[in-house]
C-alpha atoms as a PDB file:
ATOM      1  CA  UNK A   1       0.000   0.000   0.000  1.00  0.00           C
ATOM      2  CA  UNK A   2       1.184   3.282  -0.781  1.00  0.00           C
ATOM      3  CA  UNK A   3       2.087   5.605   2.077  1.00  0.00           C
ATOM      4  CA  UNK A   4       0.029   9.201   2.374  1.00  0.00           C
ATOM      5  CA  UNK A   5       2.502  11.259   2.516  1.00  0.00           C
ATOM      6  CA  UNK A   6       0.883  14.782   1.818  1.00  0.00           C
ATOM      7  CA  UNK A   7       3.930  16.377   0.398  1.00  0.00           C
ATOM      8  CA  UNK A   8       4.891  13.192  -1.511  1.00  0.00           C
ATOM      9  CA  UNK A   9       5.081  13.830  -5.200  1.00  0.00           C
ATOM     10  CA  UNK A  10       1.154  13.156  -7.061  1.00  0.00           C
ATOM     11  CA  UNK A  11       1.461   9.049  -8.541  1.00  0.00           C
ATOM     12  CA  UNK A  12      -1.000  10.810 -11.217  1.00  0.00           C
ATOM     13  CA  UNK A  13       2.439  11.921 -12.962  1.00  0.00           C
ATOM     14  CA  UNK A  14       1.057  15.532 -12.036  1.00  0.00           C
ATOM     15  CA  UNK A  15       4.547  16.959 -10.754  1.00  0.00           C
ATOM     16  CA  UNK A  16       2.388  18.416  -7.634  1.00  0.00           C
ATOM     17  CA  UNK A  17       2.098  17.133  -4.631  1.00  0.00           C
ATOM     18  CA  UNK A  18      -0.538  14.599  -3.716  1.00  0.00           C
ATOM     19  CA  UNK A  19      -1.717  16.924  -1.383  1.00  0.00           C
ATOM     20  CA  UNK A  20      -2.642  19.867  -3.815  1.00  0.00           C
ATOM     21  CA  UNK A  21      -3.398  17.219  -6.786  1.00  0.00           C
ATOM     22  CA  UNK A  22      -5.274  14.164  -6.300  1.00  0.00           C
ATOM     23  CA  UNK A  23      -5.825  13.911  -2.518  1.00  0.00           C
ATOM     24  CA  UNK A  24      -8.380  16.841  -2.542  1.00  0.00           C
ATOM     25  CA  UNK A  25     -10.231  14.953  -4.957  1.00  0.00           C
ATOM     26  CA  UNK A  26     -10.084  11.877  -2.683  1.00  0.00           C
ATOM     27  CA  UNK A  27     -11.050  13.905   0.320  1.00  0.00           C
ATOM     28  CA  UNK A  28     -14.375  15.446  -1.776  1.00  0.00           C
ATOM     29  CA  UNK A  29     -13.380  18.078  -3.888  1.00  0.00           C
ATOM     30  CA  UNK A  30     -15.213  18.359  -7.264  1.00  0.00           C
ATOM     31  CA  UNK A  31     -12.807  17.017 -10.596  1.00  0.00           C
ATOM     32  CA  UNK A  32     -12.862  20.417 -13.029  1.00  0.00           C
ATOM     33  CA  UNK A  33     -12.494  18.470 -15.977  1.00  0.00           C
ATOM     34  CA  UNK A  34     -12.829  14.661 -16.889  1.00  0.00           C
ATOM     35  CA  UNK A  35      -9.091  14.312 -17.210  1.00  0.00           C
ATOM     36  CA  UNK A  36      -8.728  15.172 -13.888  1.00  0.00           C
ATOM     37  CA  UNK A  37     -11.150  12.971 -12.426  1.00  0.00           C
ATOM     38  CA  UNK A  38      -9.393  10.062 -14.805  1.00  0.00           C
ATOM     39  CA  UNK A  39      -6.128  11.348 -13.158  1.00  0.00           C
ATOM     40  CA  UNK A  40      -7.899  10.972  -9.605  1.00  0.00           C
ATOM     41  CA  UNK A  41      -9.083   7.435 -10.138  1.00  0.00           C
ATOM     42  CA  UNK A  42      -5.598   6.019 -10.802  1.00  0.00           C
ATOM     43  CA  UNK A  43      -4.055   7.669  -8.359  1.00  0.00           C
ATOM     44  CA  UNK A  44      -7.156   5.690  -6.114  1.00  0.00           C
ATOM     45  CA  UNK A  45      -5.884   2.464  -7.508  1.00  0.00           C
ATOM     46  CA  UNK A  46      -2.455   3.745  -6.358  1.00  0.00           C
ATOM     47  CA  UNK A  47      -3.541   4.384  -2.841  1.00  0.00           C
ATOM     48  CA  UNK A  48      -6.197   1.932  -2.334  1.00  0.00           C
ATOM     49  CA  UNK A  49      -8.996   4.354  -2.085  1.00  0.00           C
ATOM     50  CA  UNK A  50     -12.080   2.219  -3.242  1.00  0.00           C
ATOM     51  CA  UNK A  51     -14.372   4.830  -1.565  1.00  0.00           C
ATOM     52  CA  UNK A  52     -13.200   7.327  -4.494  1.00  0.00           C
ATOM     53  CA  UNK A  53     -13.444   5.033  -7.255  1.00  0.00           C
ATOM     54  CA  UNK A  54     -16.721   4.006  -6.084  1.00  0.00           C
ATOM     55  CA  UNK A  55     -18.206   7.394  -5.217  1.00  0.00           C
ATOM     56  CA  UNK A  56     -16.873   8.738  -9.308  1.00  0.00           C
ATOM     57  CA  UNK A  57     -18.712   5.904 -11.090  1.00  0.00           C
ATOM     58  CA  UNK A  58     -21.555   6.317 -12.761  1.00  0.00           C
ATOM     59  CA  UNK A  59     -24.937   4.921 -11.055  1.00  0.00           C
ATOM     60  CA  UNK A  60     -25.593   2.844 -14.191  1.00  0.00           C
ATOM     61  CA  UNK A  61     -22.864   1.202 -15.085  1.00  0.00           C
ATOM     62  CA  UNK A  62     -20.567   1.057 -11.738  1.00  0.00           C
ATOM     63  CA  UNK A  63     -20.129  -2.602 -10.027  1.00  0.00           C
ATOM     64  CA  UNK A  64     -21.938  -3.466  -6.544  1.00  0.00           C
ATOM     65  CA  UNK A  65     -18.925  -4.367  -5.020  1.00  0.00           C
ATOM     66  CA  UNK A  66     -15.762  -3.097  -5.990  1.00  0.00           C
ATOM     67  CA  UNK A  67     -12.344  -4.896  -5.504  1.00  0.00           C
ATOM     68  CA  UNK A  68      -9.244  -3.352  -5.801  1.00  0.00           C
ATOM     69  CA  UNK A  69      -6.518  -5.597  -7.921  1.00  0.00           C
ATOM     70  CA  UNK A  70      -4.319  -6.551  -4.622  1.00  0.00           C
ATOM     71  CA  UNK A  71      -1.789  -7.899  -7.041  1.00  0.00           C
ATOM     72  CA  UNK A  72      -1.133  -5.349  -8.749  1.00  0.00           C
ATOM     73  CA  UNK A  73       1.951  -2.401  -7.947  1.00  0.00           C
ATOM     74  CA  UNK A  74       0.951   0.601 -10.224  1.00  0.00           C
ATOM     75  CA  UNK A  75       3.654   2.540 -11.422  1.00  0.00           C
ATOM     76  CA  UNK A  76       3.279   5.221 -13.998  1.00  0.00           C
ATOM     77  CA  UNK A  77       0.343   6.885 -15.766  1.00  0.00           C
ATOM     78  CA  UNK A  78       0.386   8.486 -19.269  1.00  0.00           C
ATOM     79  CA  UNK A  79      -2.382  10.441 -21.033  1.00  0.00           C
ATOM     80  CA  UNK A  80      -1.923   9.737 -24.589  1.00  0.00           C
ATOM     81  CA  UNK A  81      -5.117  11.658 -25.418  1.00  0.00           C
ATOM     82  CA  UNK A  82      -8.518  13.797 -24.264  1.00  0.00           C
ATOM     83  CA  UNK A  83     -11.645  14.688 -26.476  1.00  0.00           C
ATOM     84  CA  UNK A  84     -13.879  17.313 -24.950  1.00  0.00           C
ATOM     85  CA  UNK A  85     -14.318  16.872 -21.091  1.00  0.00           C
ATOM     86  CA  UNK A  86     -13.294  20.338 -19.815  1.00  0.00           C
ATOM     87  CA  UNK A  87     -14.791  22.579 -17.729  1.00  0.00           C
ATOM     88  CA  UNK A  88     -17.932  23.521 -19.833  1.00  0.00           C
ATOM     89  CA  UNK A  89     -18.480  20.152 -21.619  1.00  0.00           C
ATOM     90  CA  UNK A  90     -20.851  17.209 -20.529  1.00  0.00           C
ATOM     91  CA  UNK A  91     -19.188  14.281 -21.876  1.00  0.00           C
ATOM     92  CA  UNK A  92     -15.203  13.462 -22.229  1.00  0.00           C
ATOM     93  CA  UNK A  93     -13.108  10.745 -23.196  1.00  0.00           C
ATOM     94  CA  UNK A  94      -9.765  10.211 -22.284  1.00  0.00           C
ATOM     95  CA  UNK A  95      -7.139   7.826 -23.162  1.00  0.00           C
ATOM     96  CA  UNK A  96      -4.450   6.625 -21.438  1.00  0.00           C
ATOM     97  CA  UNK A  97      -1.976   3.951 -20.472  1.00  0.00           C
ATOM     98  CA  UNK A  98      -1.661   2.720 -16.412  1.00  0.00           C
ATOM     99  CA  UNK A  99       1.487   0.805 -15.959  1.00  0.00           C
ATOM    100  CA  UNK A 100       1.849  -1.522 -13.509  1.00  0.00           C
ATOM    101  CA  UNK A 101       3.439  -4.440 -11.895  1.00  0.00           C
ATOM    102  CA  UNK A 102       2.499  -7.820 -11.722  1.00  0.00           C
ATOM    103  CA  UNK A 103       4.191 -11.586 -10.258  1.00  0.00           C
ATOM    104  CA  UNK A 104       7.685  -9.487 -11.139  1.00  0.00           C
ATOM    105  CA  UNK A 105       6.359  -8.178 -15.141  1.00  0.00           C
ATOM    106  CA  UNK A 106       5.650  -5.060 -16.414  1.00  0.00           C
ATOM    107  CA  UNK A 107       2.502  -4.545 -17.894  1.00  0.00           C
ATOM    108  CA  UNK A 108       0.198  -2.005 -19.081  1.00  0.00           C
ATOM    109  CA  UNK A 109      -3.495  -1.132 -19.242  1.00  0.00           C
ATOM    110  CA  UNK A 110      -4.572   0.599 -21.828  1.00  0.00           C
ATOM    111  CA  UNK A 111      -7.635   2.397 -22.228  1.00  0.00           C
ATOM    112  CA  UNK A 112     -10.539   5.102 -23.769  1.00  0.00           C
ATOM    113  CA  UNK A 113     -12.538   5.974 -20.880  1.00  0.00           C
ATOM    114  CA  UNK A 114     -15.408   7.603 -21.293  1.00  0.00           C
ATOM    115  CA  UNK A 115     -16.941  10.403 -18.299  1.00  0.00           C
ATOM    116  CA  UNK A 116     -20.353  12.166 -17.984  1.00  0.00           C
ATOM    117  CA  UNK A 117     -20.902  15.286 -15.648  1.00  0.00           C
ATOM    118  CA  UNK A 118     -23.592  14.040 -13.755  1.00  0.00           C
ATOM    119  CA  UNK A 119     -25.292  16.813 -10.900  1.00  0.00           C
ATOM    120  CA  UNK A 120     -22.356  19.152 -11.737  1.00  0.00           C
ATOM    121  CA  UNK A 121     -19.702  16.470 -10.695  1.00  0.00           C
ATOM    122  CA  UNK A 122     -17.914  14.107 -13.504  1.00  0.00           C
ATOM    123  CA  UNK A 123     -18.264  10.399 -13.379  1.00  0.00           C
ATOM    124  CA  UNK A 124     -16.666   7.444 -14.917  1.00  0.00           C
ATOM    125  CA  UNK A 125     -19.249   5.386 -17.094  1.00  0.00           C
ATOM    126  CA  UNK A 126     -17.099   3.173 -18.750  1.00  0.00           C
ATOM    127  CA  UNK A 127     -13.823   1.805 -20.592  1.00  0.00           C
ATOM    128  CA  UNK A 128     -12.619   0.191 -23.030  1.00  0.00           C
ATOM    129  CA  UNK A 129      -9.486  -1.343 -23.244  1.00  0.00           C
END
Protein backbone atom coordinates (compact mmCIF):
# COMPACT_ATOMS: atom_id res chain seq x y z
CA UNK A 1 0.00 0.00 0.00
CA UNK A 2 1.18 3.28 -0.78
CA UNK A 3 2.09 5.60 2.08
CA UNK A 4 0.03 9.20 2.37
CA UNK A 5 2.50 11.26 2.52
CA UNK A 6 0.88 14.78 1.82
CA UNK A 7 3.93 16.38 0.40
CA UNK A 8 4.89 13.19 -1.51
CA UNK A 9 5.08 13.83 -5.20
CA UNK A 10 1.15 13.16 -7.06
CA UNK A 11 1.46 9.05 -8.54
CA UNK A 12 -1.00 10.81 -11.22
CA UNK A 13 2.44 11.92 -12.96
CA UNK A 14 1.06 15.53 -12.04
CA UNK A 15 4.55 16.96 -10.75
CA UNK A 16 2.39 18.42 -7.63
CA UNK A 17 2.10 17.13 -4.63
CA UNK A 18 -0.54 14.60 -3.72
CA UNK A 19 -1.72 16.92 -1.38
CA UNK A 20 -2.64 19.87 -3.81
CA UNK A 21 -3.40 17.22 -6.79
CA UNK A 22 -5.27 14.16 -6.30
CA UNK A 23 -5.82 13.91 -2.52
CA UNK A 24 -8.38 16.84 -2.54
CA UNK A 25 -10.23 14.95 -4.96
CA UNK A 26 -10.08 11.88 -2.68
CA UNK A 27 -11.05 13.91 0.32
CA UNK A 28 -14.38 15.45 -1.78
CA UNK A 29 -13.38 18.08 -3.89
CA UNK A 30 -15.21 18.36 -7.26
CA UNK A 31 -12.81 17.02 -10.60
CA UNK A 32 -12.86 20.42 -13.03
CA UNK A 33 -12.49 18.47 -15.98
CA UNK A 34 -12.83 14.66 -16.89
CA UNK A 35 -9.09 14.31 -17.21
CA UNK A 36 -8.73 15.17 -13.89
CA UNK A 37 -11.15 12.97 -12.43
CA UNK A 38 -9.39 10.06 -14.81
CA UNK A 39 -6.13 11.35 -13.16
CA UNK A 40 -7.90 10.97 -9.61
CA UNK A 41 -9.08 7.43 -10.14
CA UNK A 42 -5.60 6.02 -10.80
CA UNK A 43 -4.06 7.67 -8.36
CA UNK A 44 -7.16 5.69 -6.11
CA UNK A 45 -5.88 2.46 -7.51
CA UNK A 46 -2.45 3.75 -6.36
CA UNK A 47 -3.54 4.38 -2.84
CA UNK A 48 -6.20 1.93 -2.33
CA UNK A 49 -9.00 4.35 -2.08
CA UNK A 50 -12.08 2.22 -3.24
CA UNK A 51 -14.37 4.83 -1.56
CA UNK A 52 -13.20 7.33 -4.49
CA UNK A 53 -13.44 5.03 -7.25
CA UNK A 54 -16.72 4.01 -6.08
CA UNK A 55 -18.21 7.39 -5.22
CA UNK A 56 -16.87 8.74 -9.31
CA UNK A 57 -18.71 5.90 -11.09
CA UNK A 58 -21.55 6.32 -12.76
CA UNK A 59 -24.94 4.92 -11.05
CA UNK A 60 -25.59 2.84 -14.19
CA UNK A 61 -22.86 1.20 -15.09
CA UNK A 62 -20.57 1.06 -11.74
CA UNK A 63 -20.13 -2.60 -10.03
CA UNK A 64 -21.94 -3.47 -6.54
CA UNK A 65 -18.92 -4.37 -5.02
CA UNK A 66 -15.76 -3.10 -5.99
CA UNK A 67 -12.34 -4.90 -5.50
CA UNK A 68 -9.24 -3.35 -5.80
CA UNK A 69 -6.52 -5.60 -7.92
CA UNK A 70 -4.32 -6.55 -4.62
CA UNK A 71 -1.79 -7.90 -7.04
CA UNK A 72 -1.13 -5.35 -8.75
CA UNK A 73 1.95 -2.40 -7.95
CA UNK A 74 0.95 0.60 -10.22
CA UNK A 75 3.65 2.54 -11.42
CA UNK A 76 3.28 5.22 -14.00
CA UNK A 77 0.34 6.88 -15.77
CA UNK A 78 0.39 8.49 -19.27
CA UNK A 79 -2.38 10.44 -21.03
CA UNK A 80 -1.92 9.74 -24.59
CA UNK A 81 -5.12 11.66 -25.42
CA UNK A 82 -8.52 13.80 -24.26
CA UNK A 83 -11.64 14.69 -26.48
CA UNK A 84 -13.88 17.31 -24.95
CA UNK A 85 -14.32 16.87 -21.09
CA UNK A 86 -13.29 20.34 -19.81
CA UNK A 87 -14.79 22.58 -17.73
CA UNK A 88 -17.93 23.52 -19.83
CA UNK A 89 -18.48 20.15 -21.62
CA UNK A 90 -20.85 17.21 -20.53
CA UNK A 91 -19.19 14.28 -21.88
CA UNK A 92 -15.20 13.46 -22.23
CA UNK A 93 -13.11 10.74 -23.20
CA UNK A 94 -9.77 10.21 -22.28
CA UNK A 95 -7.14 7.83 -23.16
CA UNK A 96 -4.45 6.63 -21.44
CA UNK A 97 -1.98 3.95 -20.47
CA UNK A 98 -1.66 2.72 -16.41
CA UNK A 99 1.49 0.81 -15.96
CA UNK A 100 1.85 -1.52 -13.51
CA UNK A 101 3.44 -4.44 -11.89
CA UNK A 102 2.50 -7.82 -11.72
CA UNK A 103 4.19 -11.59 -10.26
CA UNK A 104 7.69 -9.49 -11.14
CA UNK A 105 6.36 -8.18 -15.14
CA UNK A 106 5.65 -5.06 -16.41
CA UNK A 107 2.50 -4.54 -17.89
CA UNK A 108 0.20 -2.01 -19.08
CA UNK A 109 -3.49 -1.13 -19.24
CA UNK A 110 -4.57 0.60 -21.83
CA UNK A 111 -7.64 2.40 -22.23
CA UNK A 112 -10.54 5.10 -23.77
CA UNK A 113 -12.54 5.97 -20.88
CA UNK A 114 -15.41 7.60 -21.29
CA UNK A 115 -16.94 10.40 -18.30
CA UNK A 116 -20.35 12.17 -17.98
CA UNK A 117 -20.90 15.29 -15.65
CA UNK A 118 -23.59 14.04 -13.75
CA UNK A 119 -25.29 16.81 -10.90
CA UNK A 120 -22.36 19.15 -11.74
CA UNK A 121 -19.70 16.47 -10.69
CA UNK A 122 -17.91 14.11 -13.50
CA UNK A 123 -18.26 10.40 -13.38
CA UNK A 124 -16.67 7.44 -14.92
CA UNK A 125 -19.25 5.39 -17.09
CA UNK A 126 -17.10 3.17 -18.75
CA UNK A 127 -13.82 1.81 -20.59
CA UNK A 128 -12.62 0.19 -23.03
CA UNK A 129 -9.49 -1.34 -23.24
Amino acid sequence: MWSDQRSSQCPCGSGTSYDACCGRLHRGAVAETAEELMRSRYSAFVVGDADHLFRTWHPRTRPDDLMLPVHRTWSGLVVLATEAGGAGDDAGVVEFEAHYVSGGRAGVQHEVSRFERRRGRWVYVEGAT
